[in-house]
Protein backbone atom coordinates (compact mmCIF):
# COMPACT_ATOMS: atom_id res chain seq x y z
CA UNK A 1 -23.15 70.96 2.39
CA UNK A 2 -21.63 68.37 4.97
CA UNK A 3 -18.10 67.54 5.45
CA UNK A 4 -14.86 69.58 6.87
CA UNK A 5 -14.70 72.45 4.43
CA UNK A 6 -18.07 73.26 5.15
CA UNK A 7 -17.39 73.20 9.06
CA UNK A 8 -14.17 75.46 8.09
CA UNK A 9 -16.27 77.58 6.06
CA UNK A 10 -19.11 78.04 8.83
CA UNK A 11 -16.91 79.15 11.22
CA UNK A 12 -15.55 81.71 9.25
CA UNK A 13 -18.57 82.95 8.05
CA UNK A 14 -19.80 83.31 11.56
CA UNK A 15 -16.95 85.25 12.79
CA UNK A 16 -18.33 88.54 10.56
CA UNK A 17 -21.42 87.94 12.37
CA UNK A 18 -23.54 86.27 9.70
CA UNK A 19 -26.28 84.12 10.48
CA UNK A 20 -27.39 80.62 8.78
CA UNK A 21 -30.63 81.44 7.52
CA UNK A 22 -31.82 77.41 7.15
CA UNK A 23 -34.75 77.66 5.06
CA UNK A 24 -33.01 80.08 2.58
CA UNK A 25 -29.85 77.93 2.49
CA UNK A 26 -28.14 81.77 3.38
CA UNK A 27 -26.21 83.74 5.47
CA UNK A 28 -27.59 86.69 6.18
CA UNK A 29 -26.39 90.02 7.74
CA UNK A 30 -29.22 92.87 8.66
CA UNK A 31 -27.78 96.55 8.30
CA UNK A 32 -28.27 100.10 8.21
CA UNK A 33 -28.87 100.82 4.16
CA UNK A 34 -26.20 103.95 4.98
CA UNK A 35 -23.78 102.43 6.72
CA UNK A 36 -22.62 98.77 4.46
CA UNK A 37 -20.16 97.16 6.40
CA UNK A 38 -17.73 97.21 3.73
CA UNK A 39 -14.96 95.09 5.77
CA UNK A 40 -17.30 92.72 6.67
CA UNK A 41 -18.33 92.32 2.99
CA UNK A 42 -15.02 92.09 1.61
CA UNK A 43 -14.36 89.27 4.31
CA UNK A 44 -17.35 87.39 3.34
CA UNK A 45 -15.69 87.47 -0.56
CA UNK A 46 -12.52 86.27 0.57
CA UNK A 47 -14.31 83.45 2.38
CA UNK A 48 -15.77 82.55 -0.90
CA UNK A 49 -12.96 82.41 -2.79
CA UNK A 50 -11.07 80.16 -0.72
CA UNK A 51 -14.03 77.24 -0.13
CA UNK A 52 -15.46 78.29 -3.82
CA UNK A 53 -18.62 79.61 -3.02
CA UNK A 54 -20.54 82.69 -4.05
CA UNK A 55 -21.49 86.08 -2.12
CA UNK A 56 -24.81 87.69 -3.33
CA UNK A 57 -25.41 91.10 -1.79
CA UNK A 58 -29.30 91.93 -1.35
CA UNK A 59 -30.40 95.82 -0.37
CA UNK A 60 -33.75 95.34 0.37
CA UNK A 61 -36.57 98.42 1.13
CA UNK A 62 -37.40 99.73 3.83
C-alpha cells in the first residue's frame, strides 16, 4: 500500500510500538502470553477502522 493514508496509517501504527514485518506484509507486536496489552490492542482496532484495514491477533506457543 503506497499513497498518504498509508503514510497516516504507518505512523499510527508505529506509535503502539508495532513493527512492519516486510516479508509478512504485518505488524507485529511480541508479548508476554499473561500480560496482552489490551490498550495497545484496542488502539490497533481503532486504527483499522478509520483507514479500513483488518487486525488479526496471533498467540503463538511458547
Amino acid at each position: 500500500m503506497d499513497g498518504p493514508r498509508w503514510d497516516e496509517q504507518r505512523e499510527a501504527v508505529k506509535e503502539t510500538g508495532a513493527i512492519f514485518q516486510k516479508s509478512a506484509g504485518t505488524w507485529i507486536i511480541e508479548t508476554d502470553r499473561d500480560a496482552l496489552p489490551v490498550d495497545t490492542v484496542n488502539r490497533l482496532y481503532e486504527i483499522a477502522a478509520e483507514y479500513g484495514t483488518q487486525v488479526h491477533v496471533i498467540i503463538g506457543k511458547d
